[in-house]
PDB file of N, CA and C in Angstrom:
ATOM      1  N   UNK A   1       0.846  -1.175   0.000  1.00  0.00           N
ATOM      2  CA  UNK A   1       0.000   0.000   0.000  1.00  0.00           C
ATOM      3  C   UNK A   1       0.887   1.233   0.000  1.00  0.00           C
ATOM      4  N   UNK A   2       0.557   2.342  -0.765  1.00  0.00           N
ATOM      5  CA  UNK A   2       0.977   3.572  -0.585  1.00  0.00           C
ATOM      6  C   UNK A   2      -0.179   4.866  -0.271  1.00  0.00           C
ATOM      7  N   UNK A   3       0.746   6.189   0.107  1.00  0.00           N
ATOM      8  CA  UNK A   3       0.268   6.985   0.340  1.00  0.00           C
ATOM      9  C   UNK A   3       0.626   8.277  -1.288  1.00  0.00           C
ATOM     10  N   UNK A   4      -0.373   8.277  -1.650  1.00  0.00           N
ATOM     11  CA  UNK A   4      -0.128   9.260  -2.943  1.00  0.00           C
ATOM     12  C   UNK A   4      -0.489  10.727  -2.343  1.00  0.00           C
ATOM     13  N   UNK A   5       0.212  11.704  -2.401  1.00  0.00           N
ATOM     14  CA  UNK A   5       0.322  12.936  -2.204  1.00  0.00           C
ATOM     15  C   UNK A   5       0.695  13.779  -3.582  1.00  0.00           C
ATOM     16  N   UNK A   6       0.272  14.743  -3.350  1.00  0.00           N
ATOM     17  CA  UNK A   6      -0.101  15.546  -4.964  1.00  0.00           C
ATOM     18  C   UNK A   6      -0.240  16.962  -4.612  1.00  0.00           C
ATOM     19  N   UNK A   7       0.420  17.806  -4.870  1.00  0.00           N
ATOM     20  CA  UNK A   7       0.004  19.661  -4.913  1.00  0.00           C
ATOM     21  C   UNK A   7       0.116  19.683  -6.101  1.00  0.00           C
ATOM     22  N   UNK A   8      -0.975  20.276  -6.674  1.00  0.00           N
ATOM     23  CA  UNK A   8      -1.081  20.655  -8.261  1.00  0.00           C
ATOM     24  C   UNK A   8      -2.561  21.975  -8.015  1.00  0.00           C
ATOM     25  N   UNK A   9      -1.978  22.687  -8.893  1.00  0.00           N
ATOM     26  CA  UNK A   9      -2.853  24.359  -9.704  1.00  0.00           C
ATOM     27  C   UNK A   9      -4.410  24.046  -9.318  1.00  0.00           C
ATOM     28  N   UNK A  10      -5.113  24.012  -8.643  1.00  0.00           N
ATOM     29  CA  UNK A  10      -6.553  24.143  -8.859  1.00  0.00           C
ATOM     30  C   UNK A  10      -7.214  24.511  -9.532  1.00  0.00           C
ATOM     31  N   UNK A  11      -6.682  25.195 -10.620  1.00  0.00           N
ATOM     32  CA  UNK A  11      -7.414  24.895 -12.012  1.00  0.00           C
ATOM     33  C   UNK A  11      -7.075  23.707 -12.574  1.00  0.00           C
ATOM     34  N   UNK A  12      -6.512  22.469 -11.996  1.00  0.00           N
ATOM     35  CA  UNK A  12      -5.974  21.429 -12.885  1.00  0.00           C
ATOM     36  C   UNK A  12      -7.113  20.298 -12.235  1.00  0.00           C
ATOM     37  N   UNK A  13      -7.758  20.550 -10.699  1.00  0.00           N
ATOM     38  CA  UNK A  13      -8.204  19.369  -9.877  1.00  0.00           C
ATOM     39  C   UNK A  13      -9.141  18.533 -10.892  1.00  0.00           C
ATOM     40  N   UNK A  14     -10.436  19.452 -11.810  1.00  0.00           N
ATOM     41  CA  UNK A  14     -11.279  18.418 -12.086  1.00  0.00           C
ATOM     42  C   UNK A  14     -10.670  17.669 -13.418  1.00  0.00           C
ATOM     43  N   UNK A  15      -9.902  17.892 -13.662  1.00  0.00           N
ATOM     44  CA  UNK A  15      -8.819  17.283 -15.106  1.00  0.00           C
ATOM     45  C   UNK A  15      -7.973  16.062 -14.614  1.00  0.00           C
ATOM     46  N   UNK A  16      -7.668  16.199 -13.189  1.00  0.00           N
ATOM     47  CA  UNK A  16      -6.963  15.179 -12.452  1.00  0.00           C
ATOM     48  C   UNK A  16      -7.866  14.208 -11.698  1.00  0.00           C
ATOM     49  N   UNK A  17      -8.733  15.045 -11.336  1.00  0.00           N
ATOM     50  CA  UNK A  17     -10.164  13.903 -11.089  1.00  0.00           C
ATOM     51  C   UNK A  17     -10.778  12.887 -11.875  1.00  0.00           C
ATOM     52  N   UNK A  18     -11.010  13.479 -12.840  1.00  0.00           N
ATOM     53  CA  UNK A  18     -11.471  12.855 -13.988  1.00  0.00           C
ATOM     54  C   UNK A  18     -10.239  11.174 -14.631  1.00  0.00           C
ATOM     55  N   UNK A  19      -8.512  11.803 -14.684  1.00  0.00           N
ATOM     56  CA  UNK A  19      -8.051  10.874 -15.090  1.00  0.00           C
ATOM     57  C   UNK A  19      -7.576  10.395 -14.025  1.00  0.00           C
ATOM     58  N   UNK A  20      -8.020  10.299 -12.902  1.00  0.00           N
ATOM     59  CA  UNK A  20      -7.612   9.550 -11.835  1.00  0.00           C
ATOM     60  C   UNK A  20      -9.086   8.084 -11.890  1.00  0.00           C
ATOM     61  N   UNK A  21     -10.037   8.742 -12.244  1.00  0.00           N
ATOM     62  CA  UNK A  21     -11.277   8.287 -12.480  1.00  0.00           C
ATOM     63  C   UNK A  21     -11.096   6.812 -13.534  1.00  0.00           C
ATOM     64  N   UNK A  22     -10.153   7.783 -14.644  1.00  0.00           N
ATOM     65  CA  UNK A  22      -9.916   6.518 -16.003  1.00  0.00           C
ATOM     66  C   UNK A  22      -9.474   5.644 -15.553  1.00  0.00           C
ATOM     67  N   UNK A  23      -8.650   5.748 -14.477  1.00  0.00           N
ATOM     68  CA  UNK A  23      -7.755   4.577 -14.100  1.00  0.00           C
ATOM     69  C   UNK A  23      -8.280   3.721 -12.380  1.00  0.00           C
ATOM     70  N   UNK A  24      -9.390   4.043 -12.370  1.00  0.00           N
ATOM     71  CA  UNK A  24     -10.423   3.621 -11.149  1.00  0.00           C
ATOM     72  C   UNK A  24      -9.721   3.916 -10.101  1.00  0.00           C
ATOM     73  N   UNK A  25      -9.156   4.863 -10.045  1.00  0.00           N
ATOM     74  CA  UNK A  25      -9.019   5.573  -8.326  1.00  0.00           C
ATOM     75  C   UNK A  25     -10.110   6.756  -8.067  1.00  0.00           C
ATOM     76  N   UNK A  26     -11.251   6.420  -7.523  1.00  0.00           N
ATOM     77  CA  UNK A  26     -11.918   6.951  -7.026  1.00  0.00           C
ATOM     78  C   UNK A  26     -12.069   7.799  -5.932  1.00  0.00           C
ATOM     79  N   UNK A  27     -11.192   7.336  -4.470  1.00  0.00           N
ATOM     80  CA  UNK A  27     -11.333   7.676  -3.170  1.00  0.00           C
ATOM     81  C   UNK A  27     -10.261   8.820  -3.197  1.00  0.00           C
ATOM     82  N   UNK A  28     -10.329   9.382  -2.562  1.00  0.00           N
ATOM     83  CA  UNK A  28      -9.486  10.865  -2.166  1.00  0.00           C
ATOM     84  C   UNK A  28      -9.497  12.062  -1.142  1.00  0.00           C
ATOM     85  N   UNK A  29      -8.556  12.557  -0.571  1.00  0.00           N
ATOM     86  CA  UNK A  29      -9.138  13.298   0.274  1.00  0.00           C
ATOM     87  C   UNK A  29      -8.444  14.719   0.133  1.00  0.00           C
ATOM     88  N   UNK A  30      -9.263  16.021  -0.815  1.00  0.00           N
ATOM     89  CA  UNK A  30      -8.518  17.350  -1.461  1.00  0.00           C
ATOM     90  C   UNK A  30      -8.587  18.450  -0.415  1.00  0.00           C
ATOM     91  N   UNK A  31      -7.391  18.808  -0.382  1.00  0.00           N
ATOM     92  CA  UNK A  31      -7.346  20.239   0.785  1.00  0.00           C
ATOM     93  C   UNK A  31      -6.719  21.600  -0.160  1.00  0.00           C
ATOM     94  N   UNK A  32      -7.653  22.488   0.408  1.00  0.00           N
ATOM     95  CA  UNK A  32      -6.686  24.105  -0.379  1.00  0.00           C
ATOM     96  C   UNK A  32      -5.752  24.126   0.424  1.00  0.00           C
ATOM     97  N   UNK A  33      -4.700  24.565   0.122  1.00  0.00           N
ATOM     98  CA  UNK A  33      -3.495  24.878   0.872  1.00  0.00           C
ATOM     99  C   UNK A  33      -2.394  25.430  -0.092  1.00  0.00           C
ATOM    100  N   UNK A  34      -1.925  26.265   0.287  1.00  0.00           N
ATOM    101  CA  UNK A  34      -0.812  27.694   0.111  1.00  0.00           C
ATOM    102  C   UNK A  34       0.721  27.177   0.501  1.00  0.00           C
ATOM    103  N   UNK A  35       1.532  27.723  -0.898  1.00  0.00           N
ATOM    104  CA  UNK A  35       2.954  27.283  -0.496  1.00  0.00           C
ATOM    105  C   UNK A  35       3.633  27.984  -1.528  1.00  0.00           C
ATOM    106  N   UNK A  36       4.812  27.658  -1.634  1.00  0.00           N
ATOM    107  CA  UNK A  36       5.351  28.933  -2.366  1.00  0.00           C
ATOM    108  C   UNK A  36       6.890  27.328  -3.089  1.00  0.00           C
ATOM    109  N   UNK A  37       7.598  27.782  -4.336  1.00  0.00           N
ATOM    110  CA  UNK A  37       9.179  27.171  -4.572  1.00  0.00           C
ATOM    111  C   UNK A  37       9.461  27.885  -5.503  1.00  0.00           C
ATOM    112  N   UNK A  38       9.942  27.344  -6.213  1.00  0.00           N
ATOM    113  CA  UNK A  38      11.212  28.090  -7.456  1.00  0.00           C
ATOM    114  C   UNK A  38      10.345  28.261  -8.768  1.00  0.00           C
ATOM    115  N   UNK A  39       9.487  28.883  -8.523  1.00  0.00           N
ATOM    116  CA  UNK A  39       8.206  29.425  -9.818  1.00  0.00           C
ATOM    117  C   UNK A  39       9.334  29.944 -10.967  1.00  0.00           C
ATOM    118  N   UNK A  40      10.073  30.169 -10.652  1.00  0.00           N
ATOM    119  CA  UNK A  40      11.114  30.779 -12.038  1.00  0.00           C
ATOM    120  C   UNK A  40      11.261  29.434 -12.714  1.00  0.00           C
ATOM    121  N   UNK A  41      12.155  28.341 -12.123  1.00  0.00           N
ATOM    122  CA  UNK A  41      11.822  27.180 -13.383  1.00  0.00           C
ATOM    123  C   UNK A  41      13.259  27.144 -13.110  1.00  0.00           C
ATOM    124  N   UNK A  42      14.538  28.107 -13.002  1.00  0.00           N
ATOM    125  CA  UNK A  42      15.547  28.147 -12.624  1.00  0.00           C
ATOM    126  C   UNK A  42      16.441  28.754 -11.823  1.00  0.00           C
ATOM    127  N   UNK A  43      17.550  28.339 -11.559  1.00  0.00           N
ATOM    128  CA  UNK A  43      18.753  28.857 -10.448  1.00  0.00           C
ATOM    129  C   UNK A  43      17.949  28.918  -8.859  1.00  0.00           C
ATOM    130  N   UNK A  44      18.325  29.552  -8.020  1.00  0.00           N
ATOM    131  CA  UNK A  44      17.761  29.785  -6.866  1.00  0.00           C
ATOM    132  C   UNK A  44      17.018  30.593  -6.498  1.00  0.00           C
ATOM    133  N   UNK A  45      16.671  31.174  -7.621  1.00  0.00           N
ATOM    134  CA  UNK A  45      15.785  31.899  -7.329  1.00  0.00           C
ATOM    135  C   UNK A  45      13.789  31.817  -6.984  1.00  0.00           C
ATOM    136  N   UNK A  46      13.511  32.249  -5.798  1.00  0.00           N
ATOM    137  CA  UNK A  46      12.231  31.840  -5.132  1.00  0.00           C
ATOM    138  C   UNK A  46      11.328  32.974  -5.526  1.00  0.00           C
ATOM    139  N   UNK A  47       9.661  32.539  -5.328  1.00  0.00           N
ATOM    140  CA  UNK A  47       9.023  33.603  -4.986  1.00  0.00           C
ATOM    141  C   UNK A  47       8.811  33.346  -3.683  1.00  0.00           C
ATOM    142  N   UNK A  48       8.474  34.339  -2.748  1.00  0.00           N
ATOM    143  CA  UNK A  48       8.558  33.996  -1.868  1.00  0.00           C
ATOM    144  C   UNK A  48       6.917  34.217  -1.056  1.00  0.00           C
ATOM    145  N   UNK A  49       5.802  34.584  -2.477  1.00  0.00           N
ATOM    146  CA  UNK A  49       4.479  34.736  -2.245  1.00  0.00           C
ATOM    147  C   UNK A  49       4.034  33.479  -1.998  1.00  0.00           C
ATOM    148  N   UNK A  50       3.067  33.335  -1.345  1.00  0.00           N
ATOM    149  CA  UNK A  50       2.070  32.020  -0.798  1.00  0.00           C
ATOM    150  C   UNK A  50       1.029  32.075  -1.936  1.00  0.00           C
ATOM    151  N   UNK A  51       1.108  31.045  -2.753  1.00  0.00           N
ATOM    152  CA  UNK A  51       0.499  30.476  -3.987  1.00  0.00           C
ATOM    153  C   UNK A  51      -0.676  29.528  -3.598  1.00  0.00           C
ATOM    154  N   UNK A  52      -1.498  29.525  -4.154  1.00  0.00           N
ATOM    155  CA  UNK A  52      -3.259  28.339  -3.573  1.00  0.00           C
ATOM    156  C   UNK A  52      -2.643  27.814  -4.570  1.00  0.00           C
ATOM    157  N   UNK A  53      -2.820  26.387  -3.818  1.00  0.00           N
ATOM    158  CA  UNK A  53      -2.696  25.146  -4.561  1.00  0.00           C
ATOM    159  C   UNK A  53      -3.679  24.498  -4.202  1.00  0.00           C
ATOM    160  N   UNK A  54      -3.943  23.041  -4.396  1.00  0.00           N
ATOM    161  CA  UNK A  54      -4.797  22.279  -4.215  1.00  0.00           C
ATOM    162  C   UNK A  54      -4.309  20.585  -3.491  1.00  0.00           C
ATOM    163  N   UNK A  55      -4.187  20.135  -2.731  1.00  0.00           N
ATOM    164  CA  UNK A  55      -3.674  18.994  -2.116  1.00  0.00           C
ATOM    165  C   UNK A  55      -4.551  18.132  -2.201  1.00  0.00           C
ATOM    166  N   UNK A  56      -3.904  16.754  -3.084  1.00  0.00           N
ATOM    167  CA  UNK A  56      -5.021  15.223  -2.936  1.00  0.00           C
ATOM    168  C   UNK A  56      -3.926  14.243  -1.998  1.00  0.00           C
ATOM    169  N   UNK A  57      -4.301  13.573  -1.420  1.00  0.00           N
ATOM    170  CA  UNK A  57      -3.904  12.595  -0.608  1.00  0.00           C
ATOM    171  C   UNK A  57      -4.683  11.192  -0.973  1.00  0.00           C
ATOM    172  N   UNK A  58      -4.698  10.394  -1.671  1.00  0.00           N
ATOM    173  CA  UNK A  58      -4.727   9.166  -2.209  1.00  0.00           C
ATOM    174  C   UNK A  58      -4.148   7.718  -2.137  1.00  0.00           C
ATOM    175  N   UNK A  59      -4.907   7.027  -0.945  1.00  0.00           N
ATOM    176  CA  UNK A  59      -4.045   5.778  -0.586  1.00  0.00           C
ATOM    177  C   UNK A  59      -4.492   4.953  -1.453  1.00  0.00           C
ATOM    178  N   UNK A  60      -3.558   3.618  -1.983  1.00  0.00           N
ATOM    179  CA  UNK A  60      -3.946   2.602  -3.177  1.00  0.00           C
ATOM    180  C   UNK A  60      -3.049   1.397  -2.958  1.00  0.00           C
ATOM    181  N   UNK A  61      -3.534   0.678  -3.257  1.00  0.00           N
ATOM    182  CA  UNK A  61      -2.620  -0.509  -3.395  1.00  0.00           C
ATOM    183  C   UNK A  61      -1.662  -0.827  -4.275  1.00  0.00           C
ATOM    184  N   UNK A  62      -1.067  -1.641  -3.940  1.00  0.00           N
ATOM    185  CA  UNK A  62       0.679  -1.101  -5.599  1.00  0.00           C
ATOM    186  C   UNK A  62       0.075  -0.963  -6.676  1.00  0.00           C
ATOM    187  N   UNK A  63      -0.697  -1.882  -6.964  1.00  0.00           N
ATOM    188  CA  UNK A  63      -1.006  -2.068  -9.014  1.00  0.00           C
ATOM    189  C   UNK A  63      -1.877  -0.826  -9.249  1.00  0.00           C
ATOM    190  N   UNK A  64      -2.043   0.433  -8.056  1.00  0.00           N
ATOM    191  CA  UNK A  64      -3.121   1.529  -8.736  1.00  0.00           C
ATOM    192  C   UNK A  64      -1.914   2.265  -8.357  1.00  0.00           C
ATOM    193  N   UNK A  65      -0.597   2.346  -8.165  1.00  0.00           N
ATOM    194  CA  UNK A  65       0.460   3.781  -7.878  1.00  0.00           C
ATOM    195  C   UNK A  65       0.941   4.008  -8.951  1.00  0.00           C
ATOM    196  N   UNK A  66       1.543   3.238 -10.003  1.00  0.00           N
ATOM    197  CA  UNK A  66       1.610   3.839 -10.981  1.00  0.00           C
ATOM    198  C   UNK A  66       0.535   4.776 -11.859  1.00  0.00           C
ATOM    199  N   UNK A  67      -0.668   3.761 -12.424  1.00  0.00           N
ATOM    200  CA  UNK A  67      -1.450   4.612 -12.995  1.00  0.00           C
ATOM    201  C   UNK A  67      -2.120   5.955 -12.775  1.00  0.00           C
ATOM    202  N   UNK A  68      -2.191   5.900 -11.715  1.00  0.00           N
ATOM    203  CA  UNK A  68      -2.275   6.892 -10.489  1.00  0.00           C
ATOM    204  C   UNK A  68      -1.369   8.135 -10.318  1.00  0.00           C
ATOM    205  N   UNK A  69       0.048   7.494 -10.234  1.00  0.00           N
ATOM    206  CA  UNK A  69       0.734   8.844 -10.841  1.00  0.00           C
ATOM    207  C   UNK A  69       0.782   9.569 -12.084  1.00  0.00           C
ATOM    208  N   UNK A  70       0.960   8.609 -12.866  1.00  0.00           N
ATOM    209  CA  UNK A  70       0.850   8.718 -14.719  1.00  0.00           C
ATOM    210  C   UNK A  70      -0.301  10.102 -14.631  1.00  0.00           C
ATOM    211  N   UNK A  71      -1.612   9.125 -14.156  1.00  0.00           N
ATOM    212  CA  UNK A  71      -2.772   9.789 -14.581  1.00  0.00           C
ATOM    213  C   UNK A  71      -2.736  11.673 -13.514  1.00  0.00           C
ATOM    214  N   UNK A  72      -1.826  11.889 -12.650  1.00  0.00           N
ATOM    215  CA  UNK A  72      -1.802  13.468 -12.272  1.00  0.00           C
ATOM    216  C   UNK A  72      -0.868  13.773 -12.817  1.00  0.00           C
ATOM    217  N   UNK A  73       0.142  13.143 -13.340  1.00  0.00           N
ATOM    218  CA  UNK A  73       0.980  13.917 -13.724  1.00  0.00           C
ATOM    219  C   UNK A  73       0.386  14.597 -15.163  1.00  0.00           C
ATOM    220  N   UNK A  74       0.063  13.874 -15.970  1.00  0.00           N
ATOM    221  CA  UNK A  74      -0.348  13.964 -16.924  1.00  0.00           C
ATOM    222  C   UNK A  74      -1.960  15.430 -17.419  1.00  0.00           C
ATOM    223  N   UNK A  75      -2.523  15.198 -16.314  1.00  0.00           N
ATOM    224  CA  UNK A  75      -3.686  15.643 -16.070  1.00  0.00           C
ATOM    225  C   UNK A  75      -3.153  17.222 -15.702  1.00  0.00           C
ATOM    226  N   UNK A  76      -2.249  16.540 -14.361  1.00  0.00           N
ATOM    227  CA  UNK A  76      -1.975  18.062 -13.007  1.00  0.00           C
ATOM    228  C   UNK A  76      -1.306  18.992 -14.112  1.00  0.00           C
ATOM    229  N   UNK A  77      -0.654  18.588 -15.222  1.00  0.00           N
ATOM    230  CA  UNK A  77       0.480  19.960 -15.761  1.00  0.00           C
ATOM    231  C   UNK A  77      -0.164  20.747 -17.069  1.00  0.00           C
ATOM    232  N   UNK A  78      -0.128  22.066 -17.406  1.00  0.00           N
ATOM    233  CA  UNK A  78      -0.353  22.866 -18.268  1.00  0.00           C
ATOM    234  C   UNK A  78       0.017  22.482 -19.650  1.00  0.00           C
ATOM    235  N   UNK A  79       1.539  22.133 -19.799  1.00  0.00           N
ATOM    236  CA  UNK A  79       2.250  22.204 -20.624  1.00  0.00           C
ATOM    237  C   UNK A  79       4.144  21.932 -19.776  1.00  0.00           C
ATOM    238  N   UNK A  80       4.496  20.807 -20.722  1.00  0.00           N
ATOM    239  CA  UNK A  80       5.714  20.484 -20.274  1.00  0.00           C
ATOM    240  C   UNK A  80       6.735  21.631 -20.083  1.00  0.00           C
ATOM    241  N   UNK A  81       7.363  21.234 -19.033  1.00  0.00           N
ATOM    242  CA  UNK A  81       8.112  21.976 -18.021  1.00  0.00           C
ATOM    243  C   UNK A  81       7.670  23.683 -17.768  1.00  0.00           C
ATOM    244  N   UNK A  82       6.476  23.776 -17.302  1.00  0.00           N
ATOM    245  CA  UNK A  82       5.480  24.659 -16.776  1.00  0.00           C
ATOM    246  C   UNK A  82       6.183  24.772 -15.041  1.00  0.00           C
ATOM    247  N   UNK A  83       6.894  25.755 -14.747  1.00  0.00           N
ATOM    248  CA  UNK A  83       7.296  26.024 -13.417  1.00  0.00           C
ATOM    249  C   UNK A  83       5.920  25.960 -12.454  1.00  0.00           C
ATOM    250  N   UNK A  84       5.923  25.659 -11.217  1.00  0.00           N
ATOM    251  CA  UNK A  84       4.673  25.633 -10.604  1.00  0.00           C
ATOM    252  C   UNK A  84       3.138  24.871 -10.827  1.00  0.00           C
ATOM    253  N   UNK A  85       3.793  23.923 -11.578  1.00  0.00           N
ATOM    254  CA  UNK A  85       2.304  22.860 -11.854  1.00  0.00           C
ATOM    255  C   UNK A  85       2.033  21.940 -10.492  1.00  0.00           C
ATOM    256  N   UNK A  86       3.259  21.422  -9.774  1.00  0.00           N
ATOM    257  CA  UNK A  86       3.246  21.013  -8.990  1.00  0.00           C
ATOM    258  C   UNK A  86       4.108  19.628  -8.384  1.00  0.00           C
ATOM    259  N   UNK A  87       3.855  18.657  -7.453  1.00  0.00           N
ATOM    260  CA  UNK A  87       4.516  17.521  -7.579  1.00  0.00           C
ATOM    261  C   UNK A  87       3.933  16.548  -6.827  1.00  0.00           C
ATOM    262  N   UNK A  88       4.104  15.113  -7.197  1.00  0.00           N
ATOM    263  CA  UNK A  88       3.618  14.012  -6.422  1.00  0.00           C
ATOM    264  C   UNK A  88       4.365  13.318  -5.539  1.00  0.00           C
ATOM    265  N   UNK A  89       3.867  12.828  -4.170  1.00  0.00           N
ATOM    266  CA  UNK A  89       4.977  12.054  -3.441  1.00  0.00           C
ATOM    267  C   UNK A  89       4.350  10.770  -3.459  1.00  0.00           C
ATOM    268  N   UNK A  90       5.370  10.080  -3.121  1.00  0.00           N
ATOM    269  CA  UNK A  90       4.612   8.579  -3.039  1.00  0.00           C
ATOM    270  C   UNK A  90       5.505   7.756  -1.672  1.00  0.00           C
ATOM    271  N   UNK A  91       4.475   7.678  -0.825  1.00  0.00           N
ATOM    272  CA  UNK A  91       4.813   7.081   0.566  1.00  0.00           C
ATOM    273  C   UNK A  91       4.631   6.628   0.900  1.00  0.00           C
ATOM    274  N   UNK A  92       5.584   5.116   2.004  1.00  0.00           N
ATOM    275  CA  UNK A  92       4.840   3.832   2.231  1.00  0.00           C
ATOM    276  C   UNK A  92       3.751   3.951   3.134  1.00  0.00           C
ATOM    277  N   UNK A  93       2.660   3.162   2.909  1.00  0.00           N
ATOM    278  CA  UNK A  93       1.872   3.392   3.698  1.00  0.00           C
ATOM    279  C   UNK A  93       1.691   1.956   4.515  1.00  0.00           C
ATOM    280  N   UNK A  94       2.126   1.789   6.151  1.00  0.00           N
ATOM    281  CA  UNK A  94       2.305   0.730   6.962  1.00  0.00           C
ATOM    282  C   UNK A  94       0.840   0.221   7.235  1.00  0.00           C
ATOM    283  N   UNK A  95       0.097   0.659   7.277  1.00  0.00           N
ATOM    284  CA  UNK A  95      -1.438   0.175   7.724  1.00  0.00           C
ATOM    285  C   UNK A  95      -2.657   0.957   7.457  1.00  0.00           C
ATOM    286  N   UNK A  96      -3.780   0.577   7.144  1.00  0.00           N
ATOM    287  CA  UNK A  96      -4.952   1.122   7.176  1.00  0.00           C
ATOM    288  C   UNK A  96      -6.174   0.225   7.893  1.00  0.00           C
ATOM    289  N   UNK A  97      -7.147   1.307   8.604  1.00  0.00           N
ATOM    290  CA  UNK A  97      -8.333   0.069   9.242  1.00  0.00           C
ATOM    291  C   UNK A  97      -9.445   1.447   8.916  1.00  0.00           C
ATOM    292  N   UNK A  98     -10.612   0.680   7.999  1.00  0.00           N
ATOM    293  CA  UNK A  98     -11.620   0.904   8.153  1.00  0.00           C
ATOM    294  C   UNK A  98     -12.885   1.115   9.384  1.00  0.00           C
ATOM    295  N   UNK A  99     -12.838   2.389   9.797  1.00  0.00           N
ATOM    296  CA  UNK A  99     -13.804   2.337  10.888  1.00  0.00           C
ATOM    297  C   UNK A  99     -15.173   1.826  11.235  1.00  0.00           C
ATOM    298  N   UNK A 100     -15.430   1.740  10.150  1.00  0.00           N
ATOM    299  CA  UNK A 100     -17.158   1.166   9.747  1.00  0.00           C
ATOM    300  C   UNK A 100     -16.735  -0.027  10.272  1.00  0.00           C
ATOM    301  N   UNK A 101     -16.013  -1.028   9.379  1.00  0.00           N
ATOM    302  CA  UNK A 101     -16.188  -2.185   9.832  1.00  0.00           C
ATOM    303  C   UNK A 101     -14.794  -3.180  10.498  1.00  0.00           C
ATOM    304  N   UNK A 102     -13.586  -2.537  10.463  1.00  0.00           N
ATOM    305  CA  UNK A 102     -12.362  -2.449  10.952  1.00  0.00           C
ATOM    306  C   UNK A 102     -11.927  -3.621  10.311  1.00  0.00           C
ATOM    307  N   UNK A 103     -11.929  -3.863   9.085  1.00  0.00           N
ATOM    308  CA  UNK A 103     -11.416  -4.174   8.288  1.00  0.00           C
ATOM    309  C   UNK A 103      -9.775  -3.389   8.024  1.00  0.00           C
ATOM    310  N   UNK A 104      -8.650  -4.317   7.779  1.00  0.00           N
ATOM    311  CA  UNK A 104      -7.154  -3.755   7.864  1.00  0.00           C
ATOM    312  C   UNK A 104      -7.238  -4.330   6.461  1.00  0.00           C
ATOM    313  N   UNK A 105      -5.394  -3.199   6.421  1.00  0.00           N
ATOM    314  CA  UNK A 105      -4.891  -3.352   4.811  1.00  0.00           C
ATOM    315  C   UNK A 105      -5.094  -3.664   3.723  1.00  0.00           C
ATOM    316  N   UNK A 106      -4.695  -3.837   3.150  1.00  0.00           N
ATOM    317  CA  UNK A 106      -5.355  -3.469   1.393  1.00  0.00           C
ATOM    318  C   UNK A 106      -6.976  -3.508   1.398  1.00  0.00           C
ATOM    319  N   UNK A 107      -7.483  -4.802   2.146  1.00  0.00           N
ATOM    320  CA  UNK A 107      -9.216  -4.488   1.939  1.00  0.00           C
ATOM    321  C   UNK A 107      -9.526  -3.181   2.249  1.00  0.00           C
ATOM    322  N   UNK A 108      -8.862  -2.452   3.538  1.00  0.00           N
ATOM    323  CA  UNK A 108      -9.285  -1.263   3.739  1.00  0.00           C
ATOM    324  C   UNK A 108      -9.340  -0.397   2.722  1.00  0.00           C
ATOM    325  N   UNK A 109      -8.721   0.170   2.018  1.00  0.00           N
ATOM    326  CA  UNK A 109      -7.947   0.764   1.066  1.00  0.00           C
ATOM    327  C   UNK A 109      -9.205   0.677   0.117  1.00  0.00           C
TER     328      UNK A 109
END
C-alpha cells in the first residue's frame, strides 16, 4: 500500500479527477493549501508569495500507484516543463483500518 500525495494548480483538480477516475481511483481526500518554490523554473531563485494550490492525498494498493501517478501527472500539468504545476509524493503506507467495519490493509484501502 501507498500513500499518494499531490500539490497541483486548482485549475488542474477536475482534469486530475477525472483521469484519476480513467484509471479507477476513485477515493481521495482534497485540501486548499498555500505554499510557495522556485516558480522561475531556474537557479535559486524563489518567490517567496504564498500560492493556492490544491492537495489530494490518495491511498492505493501497488497495481493503482503507478497509474495513479501517470494519470496526475499527466492531467496536473499545463504544458511540459510549466514552473509551478506542482509535484507528487509517493509514501509507504504501513497500515490502514476501516472504521465502519475495521477491516485492515489493502481491503481497507
Amino acid at each position: 500500500m501507498k500513500m499518494i500525495e499531490a500539490i497541483i494548480r486548482p485549475a488542474r483538480l477536475e482534469a486530475v479527477k477525472q483521469a484519476l477516475g480513467d484509471v479507477e481511483v476513485f477515493r481521495m481526500t482534497v485540501s486548499d493549501v498555500q505554499g510557495f518554490g522556485s516558480e522561475t523554473g531556474t537557479g535559486p531563485e524563489y518567490n517567496l508569495e504564498q500560492l493556492a494550490r490544491v492537495k489530494l492525498e490518495i491511498a492505493v494498493n501497488e497495481q493503482f500507484v503507478e497509474p495513479a501517478v501517470q494519470a496526475i501527472v499527466t492531467a496536473g500539468g499545463l504544458k511540459k516543463d510549466n514552473p509551478g504545476d506542482g509535484k507528487v509524493f509517493v509514501l509507504p503506507l504501513e497500515d490502514v483500518v476501516r472504521i465502519r467495519t475495521g477491516e485492515r490493509g489493502p481491503e481497507a484501502v
